[in-house]
Protein backbone atom coordinates (compact mmCIF):
# COMPACT_ATOMS: atom_id res chain seq x y z
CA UNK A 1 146.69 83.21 61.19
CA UNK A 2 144.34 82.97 64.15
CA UNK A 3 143.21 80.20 65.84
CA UNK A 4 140.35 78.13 64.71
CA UNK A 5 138.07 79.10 67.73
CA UNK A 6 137.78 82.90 66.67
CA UNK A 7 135.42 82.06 64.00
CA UNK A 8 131.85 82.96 65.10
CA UNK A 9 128.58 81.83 62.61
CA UNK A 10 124.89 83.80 63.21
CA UNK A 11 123.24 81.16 64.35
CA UNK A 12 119.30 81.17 63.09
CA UNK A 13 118.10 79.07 65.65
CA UNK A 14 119.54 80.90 68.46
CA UNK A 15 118.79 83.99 66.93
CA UNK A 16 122.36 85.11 68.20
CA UNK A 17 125.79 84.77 66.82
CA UNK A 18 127.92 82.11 68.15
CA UNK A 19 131.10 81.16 68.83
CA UNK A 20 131.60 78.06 66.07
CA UNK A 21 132.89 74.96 67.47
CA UNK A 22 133.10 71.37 65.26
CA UNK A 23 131.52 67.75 67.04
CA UNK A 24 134.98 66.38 65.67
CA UNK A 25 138.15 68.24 66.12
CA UNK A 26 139.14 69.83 63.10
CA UNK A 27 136.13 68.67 60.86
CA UNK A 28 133.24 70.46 59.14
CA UNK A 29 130.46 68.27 58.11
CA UNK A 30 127.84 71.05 56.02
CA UNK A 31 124.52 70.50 54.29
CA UNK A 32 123.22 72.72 52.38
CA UNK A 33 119.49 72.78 50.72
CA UNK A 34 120.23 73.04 47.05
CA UNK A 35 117.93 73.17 44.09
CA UNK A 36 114.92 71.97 42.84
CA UNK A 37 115.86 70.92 39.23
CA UNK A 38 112.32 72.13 37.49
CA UNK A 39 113.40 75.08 35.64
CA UNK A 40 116.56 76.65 34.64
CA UNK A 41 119.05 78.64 37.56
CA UNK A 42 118.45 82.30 38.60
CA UNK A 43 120.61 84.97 40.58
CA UNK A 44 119.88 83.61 43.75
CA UNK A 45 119.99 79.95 43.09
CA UNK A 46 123.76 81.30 42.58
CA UNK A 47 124.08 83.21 45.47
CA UNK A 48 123.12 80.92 47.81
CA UNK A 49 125.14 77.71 46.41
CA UNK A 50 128.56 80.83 46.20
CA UNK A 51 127.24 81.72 50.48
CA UNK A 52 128.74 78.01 51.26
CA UNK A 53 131.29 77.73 48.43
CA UNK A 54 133.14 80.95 50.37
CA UNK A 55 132.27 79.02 53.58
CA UNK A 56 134.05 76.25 52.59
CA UNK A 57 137.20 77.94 51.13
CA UNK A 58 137.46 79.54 54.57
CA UNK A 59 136.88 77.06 57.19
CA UNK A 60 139.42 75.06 54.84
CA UNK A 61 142.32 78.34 54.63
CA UNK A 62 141.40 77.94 58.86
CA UNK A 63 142.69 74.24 58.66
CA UNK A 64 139.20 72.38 58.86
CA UNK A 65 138.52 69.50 56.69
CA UNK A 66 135.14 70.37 55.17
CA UNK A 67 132.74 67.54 53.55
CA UNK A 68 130.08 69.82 52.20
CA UNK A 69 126.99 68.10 51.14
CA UNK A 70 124.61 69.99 48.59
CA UNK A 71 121.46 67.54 47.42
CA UNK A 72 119.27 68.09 44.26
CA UNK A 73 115.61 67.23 44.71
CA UNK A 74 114.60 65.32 41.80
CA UNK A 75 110.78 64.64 42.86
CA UNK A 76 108.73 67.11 43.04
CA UNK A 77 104.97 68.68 42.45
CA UNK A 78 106.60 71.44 40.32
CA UNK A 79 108.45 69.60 38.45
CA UNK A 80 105.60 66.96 37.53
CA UNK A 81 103.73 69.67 36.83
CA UNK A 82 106.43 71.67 34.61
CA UNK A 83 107.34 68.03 32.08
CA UNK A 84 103.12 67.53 31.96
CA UNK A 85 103.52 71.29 30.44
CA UNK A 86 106.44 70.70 28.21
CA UNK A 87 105.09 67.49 27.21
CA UNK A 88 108.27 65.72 27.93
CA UNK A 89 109.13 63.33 30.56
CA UNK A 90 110.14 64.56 33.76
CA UNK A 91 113.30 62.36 34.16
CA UNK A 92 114.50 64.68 31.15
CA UNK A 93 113.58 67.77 31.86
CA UNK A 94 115.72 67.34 35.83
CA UNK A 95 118.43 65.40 33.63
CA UNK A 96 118.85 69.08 31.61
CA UNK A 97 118.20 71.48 34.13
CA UNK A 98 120.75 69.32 36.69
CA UNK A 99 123.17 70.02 33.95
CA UNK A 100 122.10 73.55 33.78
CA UNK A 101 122.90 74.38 37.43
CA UNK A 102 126.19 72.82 37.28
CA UNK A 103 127.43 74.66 34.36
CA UNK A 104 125.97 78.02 35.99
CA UNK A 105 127.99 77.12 39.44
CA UNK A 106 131.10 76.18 37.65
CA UNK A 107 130.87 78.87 35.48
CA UNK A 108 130.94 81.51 38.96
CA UNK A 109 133.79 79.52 40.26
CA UNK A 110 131.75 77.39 43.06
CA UNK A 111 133.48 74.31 43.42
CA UNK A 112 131.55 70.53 42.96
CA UNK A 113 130.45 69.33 46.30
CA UNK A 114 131.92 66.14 48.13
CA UNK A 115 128.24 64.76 47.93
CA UNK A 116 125.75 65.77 45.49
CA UNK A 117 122.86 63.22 46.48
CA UNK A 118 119.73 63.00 44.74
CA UNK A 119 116.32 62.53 46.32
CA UNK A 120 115.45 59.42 43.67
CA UNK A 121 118.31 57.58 45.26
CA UNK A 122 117.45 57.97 48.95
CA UNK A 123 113.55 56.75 49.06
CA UNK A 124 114.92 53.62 51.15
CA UNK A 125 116.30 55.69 53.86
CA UNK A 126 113.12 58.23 53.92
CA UNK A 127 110.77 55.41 54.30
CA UNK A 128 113.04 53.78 56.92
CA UNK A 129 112.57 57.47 59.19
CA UNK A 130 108.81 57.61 57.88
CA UNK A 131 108.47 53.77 59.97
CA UNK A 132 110.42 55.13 62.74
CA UNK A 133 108.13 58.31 62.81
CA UNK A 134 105.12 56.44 62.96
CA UNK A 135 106.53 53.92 66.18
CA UNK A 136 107.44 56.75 67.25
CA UNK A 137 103.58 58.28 67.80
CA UNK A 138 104.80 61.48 65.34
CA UNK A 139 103.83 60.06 62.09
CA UNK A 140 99.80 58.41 60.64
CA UNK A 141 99.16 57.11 57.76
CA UNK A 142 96.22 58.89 56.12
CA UNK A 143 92.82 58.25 57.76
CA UNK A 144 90.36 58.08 54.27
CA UNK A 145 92.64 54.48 53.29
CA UNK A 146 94.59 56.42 51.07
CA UNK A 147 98.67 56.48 50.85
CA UNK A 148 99.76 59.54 52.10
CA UNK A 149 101.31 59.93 55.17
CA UNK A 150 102.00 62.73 57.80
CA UNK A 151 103.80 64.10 60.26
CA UNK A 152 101.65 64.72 63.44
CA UNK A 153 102.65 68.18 64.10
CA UNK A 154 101.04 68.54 67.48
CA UNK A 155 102.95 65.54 68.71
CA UNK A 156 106.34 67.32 68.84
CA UNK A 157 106.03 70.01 71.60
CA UNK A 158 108.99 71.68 70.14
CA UNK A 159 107.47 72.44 66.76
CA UNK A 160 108.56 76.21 65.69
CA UNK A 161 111.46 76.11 67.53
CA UNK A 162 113.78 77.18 64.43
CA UNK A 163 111.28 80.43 63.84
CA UNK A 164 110.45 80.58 67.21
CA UNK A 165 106.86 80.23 66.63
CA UNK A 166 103.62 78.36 68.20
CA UNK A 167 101.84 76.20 66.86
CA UNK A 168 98.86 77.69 67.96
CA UNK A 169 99.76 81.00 66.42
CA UNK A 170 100.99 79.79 63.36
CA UNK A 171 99.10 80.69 60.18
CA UNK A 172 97.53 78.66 57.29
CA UNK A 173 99.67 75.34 57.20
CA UNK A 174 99.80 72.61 53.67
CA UNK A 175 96.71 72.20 51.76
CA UNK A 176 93.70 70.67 53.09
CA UNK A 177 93.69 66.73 52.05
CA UNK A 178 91.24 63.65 52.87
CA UNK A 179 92.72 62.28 55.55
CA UNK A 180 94.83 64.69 56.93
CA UNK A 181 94.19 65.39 61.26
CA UNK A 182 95.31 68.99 61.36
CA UNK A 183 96.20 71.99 58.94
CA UNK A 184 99.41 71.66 60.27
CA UNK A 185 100.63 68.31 59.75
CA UNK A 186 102.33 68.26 56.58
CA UNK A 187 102.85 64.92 54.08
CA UNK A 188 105.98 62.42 54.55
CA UNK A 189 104.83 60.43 52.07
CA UNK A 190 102.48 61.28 49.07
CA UNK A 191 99.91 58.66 47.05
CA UNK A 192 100.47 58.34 43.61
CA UNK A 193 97.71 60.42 41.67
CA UNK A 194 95.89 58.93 38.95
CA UNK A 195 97.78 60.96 35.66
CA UNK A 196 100.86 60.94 37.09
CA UNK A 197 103.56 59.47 35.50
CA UNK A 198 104.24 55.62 36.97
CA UNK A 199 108.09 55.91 37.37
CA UNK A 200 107.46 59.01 39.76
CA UNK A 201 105.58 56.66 42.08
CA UNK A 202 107.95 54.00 44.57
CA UNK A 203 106.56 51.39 46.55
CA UNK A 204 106.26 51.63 50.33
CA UNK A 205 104.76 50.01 53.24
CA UNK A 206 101.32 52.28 52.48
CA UNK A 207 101.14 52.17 49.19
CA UNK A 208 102.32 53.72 45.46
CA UNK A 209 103.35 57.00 46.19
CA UNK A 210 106.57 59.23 46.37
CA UNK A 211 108.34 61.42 49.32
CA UNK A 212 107.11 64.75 50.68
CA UNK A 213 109.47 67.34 50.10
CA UNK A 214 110.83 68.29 54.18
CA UNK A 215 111.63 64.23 54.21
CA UNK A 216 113.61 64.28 51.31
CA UNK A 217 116.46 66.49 53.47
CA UNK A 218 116.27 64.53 56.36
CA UNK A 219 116.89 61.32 54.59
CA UNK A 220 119.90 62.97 52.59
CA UNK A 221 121.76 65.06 55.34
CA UNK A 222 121.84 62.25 57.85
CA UNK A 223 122.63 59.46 54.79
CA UNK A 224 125.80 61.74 54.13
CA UNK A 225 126.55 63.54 57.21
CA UNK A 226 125.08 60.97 60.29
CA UNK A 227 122.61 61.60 62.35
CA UNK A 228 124.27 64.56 64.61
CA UNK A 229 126.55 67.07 61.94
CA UNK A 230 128.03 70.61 61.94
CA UNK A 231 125.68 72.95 59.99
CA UNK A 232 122.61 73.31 57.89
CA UNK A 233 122.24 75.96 55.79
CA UNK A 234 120.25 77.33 52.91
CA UNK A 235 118.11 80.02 51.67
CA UNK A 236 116.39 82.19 53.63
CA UNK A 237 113.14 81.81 52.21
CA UNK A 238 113.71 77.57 53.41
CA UNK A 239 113.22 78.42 56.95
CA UNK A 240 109.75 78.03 56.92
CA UNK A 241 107.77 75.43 56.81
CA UNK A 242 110.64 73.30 54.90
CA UNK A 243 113.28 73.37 57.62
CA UNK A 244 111.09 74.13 60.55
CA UNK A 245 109.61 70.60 59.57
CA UNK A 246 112.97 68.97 58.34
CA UNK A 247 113.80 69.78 62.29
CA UNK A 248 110.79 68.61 63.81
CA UNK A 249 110.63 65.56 61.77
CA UNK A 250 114.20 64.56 62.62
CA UNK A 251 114.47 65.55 65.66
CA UNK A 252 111.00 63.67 66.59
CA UNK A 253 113.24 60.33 64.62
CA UNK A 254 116.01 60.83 67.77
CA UNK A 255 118.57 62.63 65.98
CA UNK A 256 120.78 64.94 67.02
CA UNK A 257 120.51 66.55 63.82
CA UNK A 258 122.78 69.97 63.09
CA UNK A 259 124.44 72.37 65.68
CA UNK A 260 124.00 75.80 63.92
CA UNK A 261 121.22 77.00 61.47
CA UNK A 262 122.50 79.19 58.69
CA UNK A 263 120.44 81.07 56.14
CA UNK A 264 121.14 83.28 53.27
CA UNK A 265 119.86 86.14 51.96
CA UNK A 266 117.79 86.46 48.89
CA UNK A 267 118.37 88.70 45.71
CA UNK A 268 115.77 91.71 45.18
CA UNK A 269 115.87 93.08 41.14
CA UNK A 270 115.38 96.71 40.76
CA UNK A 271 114.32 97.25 44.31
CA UNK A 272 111.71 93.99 44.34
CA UNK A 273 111.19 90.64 45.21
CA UNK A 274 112.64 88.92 41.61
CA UNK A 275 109.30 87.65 40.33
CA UNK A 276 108.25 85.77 36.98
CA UNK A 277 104.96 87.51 37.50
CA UNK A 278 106.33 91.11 38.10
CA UNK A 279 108.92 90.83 34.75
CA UNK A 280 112.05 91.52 37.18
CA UNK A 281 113.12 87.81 37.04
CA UNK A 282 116.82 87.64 36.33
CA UNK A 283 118.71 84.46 35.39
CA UNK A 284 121.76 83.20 35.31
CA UNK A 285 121.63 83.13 31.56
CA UNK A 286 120.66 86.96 31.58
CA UNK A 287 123.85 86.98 34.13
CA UNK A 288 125.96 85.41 31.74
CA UNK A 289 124.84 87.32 28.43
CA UNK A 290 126.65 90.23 30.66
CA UNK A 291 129.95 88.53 31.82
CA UNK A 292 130.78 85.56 29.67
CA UNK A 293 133.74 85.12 31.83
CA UNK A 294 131.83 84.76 35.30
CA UNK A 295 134.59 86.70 37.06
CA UNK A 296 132.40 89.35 37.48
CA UNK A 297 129.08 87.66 38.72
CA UNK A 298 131.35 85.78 41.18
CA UNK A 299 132.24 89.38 42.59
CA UNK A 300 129.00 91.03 42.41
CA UNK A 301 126.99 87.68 44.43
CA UNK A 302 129.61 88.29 47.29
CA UNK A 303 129.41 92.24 47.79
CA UNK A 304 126.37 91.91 50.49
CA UNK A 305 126.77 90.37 53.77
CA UNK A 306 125.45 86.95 52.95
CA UNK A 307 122.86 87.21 55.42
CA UNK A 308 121.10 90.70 53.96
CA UNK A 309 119.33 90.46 50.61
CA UNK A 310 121.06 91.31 47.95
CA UNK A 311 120.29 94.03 45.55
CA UNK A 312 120.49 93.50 41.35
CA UNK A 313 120.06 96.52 39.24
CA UNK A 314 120.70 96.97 35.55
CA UNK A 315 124.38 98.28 35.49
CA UNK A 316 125.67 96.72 38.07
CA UNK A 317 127.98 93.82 36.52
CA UNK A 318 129.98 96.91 35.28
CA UNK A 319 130.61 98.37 38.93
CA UNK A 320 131.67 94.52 39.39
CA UNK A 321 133.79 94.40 36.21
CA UNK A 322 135.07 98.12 37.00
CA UNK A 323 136.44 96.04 40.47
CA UNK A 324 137.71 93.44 39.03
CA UNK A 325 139.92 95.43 36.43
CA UNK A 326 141.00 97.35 39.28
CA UNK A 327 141.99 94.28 40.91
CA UNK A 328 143.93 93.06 37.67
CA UNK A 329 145.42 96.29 36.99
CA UNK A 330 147.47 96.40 40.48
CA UNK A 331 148.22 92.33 40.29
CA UNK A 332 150.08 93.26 36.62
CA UNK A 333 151.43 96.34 37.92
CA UNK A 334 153.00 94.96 41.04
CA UNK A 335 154.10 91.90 39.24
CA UNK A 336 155.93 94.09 36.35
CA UNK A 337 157.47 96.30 39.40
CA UNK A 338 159.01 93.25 40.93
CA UNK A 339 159.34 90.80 38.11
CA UNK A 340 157.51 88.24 39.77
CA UNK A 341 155.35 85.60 38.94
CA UNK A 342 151.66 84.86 39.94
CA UNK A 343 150.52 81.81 41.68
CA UNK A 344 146.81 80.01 42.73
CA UNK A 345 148.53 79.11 45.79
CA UNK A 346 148.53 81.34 49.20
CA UNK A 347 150.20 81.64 52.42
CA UNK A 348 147.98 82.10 54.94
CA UNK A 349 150.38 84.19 57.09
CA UNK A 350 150.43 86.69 54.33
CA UNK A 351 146.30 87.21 55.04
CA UNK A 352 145.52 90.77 56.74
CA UNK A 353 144.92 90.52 60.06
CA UNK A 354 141.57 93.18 59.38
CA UNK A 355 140.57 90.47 56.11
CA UNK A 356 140.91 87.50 58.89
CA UNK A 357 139.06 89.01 61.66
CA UNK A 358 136.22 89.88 59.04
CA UNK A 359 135.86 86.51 57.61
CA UNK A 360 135.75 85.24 61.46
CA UNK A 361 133.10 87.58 62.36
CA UNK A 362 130.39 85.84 60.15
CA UNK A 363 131.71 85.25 57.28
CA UNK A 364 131.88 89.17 56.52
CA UNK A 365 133.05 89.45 52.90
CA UNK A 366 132.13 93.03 52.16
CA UNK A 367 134.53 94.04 55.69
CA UNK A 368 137.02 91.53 53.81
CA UNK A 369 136.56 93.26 49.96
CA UNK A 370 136.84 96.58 52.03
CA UNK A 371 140.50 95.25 53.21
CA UNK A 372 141.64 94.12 49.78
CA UNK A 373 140.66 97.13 48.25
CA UNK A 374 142.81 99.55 50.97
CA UNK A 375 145.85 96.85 50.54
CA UNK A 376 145.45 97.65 46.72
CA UNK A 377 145.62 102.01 47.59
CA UNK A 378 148.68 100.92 49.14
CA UNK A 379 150.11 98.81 46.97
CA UNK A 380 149.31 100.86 44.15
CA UNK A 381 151.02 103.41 46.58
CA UNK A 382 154.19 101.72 47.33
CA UNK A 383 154.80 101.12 43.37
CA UNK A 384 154.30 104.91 42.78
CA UNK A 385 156.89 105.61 45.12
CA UNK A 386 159.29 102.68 44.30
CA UNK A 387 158.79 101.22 47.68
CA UNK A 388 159.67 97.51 46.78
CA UNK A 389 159.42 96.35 50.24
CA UNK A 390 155.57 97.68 50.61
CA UNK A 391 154.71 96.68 46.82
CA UNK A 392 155.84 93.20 47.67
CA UNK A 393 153.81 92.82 50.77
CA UNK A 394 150.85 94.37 49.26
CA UNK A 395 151.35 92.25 46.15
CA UNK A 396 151.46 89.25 48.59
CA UNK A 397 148.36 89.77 50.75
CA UNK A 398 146.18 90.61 47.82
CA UNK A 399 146.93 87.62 45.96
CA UNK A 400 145.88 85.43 49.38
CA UNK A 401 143.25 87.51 49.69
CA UNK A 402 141.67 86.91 46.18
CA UNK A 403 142.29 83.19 46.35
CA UNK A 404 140.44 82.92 49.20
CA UNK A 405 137.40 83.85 47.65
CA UNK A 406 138.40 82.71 44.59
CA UNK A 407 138.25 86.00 42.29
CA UNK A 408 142.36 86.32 41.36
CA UNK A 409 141.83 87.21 37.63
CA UNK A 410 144.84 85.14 36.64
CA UNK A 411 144.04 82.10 38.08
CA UNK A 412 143.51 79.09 36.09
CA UNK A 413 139.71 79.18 36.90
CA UNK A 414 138.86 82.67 35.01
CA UNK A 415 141.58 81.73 31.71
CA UNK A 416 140.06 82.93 29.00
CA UNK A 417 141.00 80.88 25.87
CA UNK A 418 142.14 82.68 23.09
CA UNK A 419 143.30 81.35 19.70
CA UNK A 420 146.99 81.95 18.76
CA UNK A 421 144.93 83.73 15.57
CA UNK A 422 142.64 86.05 17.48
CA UNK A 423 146.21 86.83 19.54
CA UNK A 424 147.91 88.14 17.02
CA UNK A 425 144.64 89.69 15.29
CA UNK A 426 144.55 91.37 19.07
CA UNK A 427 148.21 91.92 19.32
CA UNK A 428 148.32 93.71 16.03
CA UNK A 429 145.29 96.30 16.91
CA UNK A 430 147.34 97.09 19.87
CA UNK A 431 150.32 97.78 17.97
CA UNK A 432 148.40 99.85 15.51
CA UNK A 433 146.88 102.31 18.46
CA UNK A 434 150.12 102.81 19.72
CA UNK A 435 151.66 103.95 16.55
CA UNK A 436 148.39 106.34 16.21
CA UNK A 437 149.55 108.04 19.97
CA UNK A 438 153.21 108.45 19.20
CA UNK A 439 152.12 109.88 16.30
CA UNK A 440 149.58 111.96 17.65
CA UNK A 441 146.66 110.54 15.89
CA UNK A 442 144.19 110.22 19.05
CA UNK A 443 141.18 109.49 16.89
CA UNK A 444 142.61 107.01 15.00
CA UNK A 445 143.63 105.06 18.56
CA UNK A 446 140.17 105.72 19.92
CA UNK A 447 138.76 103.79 17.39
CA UNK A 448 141.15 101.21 17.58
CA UNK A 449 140.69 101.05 21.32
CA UNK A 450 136.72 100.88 20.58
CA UNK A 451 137.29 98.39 18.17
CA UNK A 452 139.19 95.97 20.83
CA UNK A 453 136.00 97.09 23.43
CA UNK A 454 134.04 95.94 21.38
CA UNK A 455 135.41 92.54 20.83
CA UNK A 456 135.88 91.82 24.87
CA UNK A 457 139.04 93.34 25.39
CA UNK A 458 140.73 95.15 27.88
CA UNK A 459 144.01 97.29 27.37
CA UNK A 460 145.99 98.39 30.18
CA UNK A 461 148.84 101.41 29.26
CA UNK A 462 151.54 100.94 31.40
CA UNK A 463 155.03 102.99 31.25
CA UNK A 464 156.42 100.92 28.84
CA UNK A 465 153.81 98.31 27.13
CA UNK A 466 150.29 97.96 26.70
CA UNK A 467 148.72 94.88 28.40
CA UNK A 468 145.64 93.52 27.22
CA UNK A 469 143.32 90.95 28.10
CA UNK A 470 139.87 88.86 27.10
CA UNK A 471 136.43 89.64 29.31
C-alpha cells in the first residue's frame, strides 16, 4: 500500500487541504471534542464520534500508531440546568447519559478511545493554565469582586484566526456579566451561583466556582496529548466561539497546541437543521428502533463526505440495510464458490489501489464505498462466469475493504446471537418454504418468507441452499 506521506487532511485553519505529516515519526496523537453528557445521544453525536473512529482505523491500516483522545464534559450550565428540571442530582443524570453514549457508540461499531478524560478530573490542570493566563496579561479576574474569570480577548492579536475573523467584526460575543471588560472576553472560570448545587462548585485561587467550558479542552488535550499534538477535531458547529477560544486561550498559555484543524459535518432531518423545537429531532434510540443490529446506522453515518452535512430522511436505514445485504450476499456467495472461510483480519496489499487513494484524499469514504461496490459487480461477475481467479481477488479486496471501516457483516462485532431454539424454530420455516416451491405452492412460501421478515430475518436462495440470517 502507499506510503504514509500520500495522505492529505482539509485543514480548517488553513482553509486548504494539506499534505498530513506527524510531529513524531509514525505517531498520531488526536483529540477530539466529544459530548456533553446532559441528555441522551442523537444522529450526529454518532456521526461525529464514527468521522474519527474511521480516522483512526485508517491512519492505523497506514502503519501509524494512533492515541485518540475523546473527553466528556461533565460540568456544565445545561446540564445543571437539565438535573434542577428532573429533580435529580446532576452527578446522576451525566453518570446515565455517559453510559448512554457508550452503548450508542459501541452499538455502531466505534471503538473505546485510548483516553476518555472527564472535565471533573482535570480542574487542577485548568486552574494551573487559568494562573498562567493571567501572568501572562491574557486572563482578569472579574472586576465587581466576584469569582469569575476571563480571557482578555483583545490581548491576543491573533484572535479569529481559526474562522478567519476580526475581532472588530465579530458579532454578539458571551452574555453580558458584572465584571466582565468586553463582550468578547469569554469566562475561564465561573463563580458558584447561589442555588447551585455545592459539589458542582471547586475551590480556586478566586473563589468557589467551576471551569468555563473552552478551558475545559485545553486542560484535557494537552493533559493527554502535551502541549504541541497532531490534530483537533470535532463538530462543525464547535468552531466557533468554543475552539476559536480553546486556540486563543492556549495558544496565549505558550503552547504549540495542534497542527491541523478538522471539523465534521452535521446531520440535517428531512431537509432541516435536526431541531427539538421543529419535531425533526432524531436519536440514536429512534436509530436503533430501526436497526437493532447497528450494521446499518454504521453504513448510513459514513455515506457523506465527512466534511458535508449529512442528510436523514425517513426510509433511509433501508437503502443502508438494502447495501449491506448486498454486501453479505456476495461475501456468502464468493465464500460458497471457493469454499473459503471469512476472517476480521486484512492484508493491506489486497486494498484497491482506487479505495487507497480515496481514503488518502481526505478521508473520502463515499469515493471508497463507490470502489467496494464496483469490486462487488465484479466479483459477483467473476462467480457468474466461474472465474475463480477474479472471484478470489474480488472476494479478497472486499473483505479488506469492509474491515477497514468496520462494516464486514460477519465479523464478530455485528454477531447476532441467536438461541439454538429460535435456530431451529428458523431453520424449520426455511425448510417448510422450500418444500412449498418444489411443490409449487408460491403462496404458501410467501407467507412463510413474510413470516421470517417479520421476525428479523433474512433468506438468501442460492443454487443449492437457502442461507438465512438475523437483522
Amino acid at each position: 500500500m502507499s506510503a504514509q506521506s500520500t495522505l492529505s487532511l482539509y485543514d480548517s485553519k488553513r482553509q486548504q487541504k494539506v499534505e498530513f505529516k506527524p510531529i513524531n515519526a509514525g505517531q498520531v496523537g488526536i483529540y477530539v471534542c466529544g459530548p456533553t453528557v446532559q441528555s441522551e445521544p442523537h444522529a450526529g453525536h454518532l456521526r461525529s464520534a464514527l468521522v474519527y473512529d474511521i480516522f483512526q482505523n485508517w491512519m492505523t491500516a497506514l502503519g501509524y500508531t494512533v492515541k485518540l483522545v475523546r473527553n466528556v464534559t461533565d460540568i456544565d450550565d445545561k446540564i445543571l440546568d437539565n438535573a434542577a428540571n428532573q429533580g435529580i442530582e446532576w452527578k446522576s443524570l451525566v453518570a446515565s447519559m455517559h453510559a448512554a453514549f457508550d452503548s450508542a457508540y459501541a452499538k455502531i461499531g466505534i471503538a473505546s478511545p485510548a483516553v476518555e478524560p472527564l472535565a471533573t478530573e482535570h480542574i487542577e490542570g485548568m486552574q494551573r493554565i487559568i494562573s498562567l493566563l493571567i501572568e501572562r496579561g491574557h486572563a482578569y479576574q472579574a472586576t465587581d469582586g466576584s469569582a469569575n474569570v476571563y480571557f482578555a480577548s483583545s490581548s491576543w492579536a491573533a484572535y479569529g484566526e481559526l474562522t478567519n475573523q476580526k475581532l472588530a467584526d465579530m458579532e454578539g460575543g458571551e452574555d453580558a456579566a458584572p465584571g466582565k471588560k468586553a463582550a468578547h472576553d469569554f469566562a475561564l472560570w465561573k463563580a458558584h451561583k447561589a442555588g447551585e448545587p455545592e459539589t458542582a462548585a471547586w475551590q480556586s485561587p478566586w473563589g468557589l466556582g467551576r471551569p468555563g467550558w473552552h478551558i475545559e479542552c485545553s486542560a484535557m488535550s494537552t493533559d493527554a496529548l502535551g502541549t504541541h499534538f497532531d490534530i483537533h477535531g470535532g463538530g462543525l458547529d464547535l468552531r466557533f466561539p468554543h475552539h476559536e477560544n480553546e486556540l486563543a486561550q492556549s495558544r496565549a498559555a505558550g503552547f504549540e497546541y495542534a497542527n491541523y484543524w478538522v471539523h465534521n459535518g452535521l446531520v440535517n432531518a428531512n431537509g432541516t437543521k435536526m431541531s427539538k423545537s421543529l419535531g425533526n429531532f432524531v436519536s440514536a434510540a429512534d436509530l436503533f428502533e430501526q436497526d437493532k443490529r447497528g450494521l446499518a446506522i454504521r453504513y448510513y453515518l459514513m455515506t457523506a463526505h465527512y466534511r458535508a452535512n449529512l442528510e436523514y430522511h425517513d426510509g433511509i436505514l433501508v437503502e443502508a440495510r438494502a447495501n449491506i445485504d448486498r454486501i453479505e450476499t456476495f461475501v456468502r456467495r464468493g465464500r460458497d464458490f471457493l469454499n473459503a472461510s471469512i476472517t476480521d483480519h486484512f492484508n493491506s496489499d489486497d486494498l484497491p489501489a482506487k479505495f487507497v487513494t480515496a481514503l488518502n484524499d481526505d478521508l473520502n469514504v463515499p469515493t471508497a464505498l463507490a470502489e467496494l461496490h464496483e469490486t462487488i459487480r465484479v466479483g459477483n461477475a467473476g462467480i457468474d462466469a466461474g472465474d475463480s481467479d477474479a472471484v478470489e481477488a474480488a472476494l479478497n479486496s472486499v473483505l479488506a475493504m469492509l474491515n477497514v471501516l468496520n462494516i464486514n457483516p460477519f465479523a464478530r462485532q455485528w454477531a447476532v446471537e441467536v438461541s439454538a431454539e429460535k435456530a431451529a424454530q428458523i431453520q424449520q420455516l426455511v425448510d417448510d418454504r422450500n418444500a412449498a416451491r418444489a411443490r409449487k405452492d408460491f403462496a404458501a412460501a410467501d407467507a412463510i418468507r413474510d413470516e421470517l421478515t417479520r421476525m428479523g430475518v433474512t433468506i438468501e436462495d442460492a443454487a443449492d441452499k437457502t442461507h438465512w440470517s438475523v437483522d
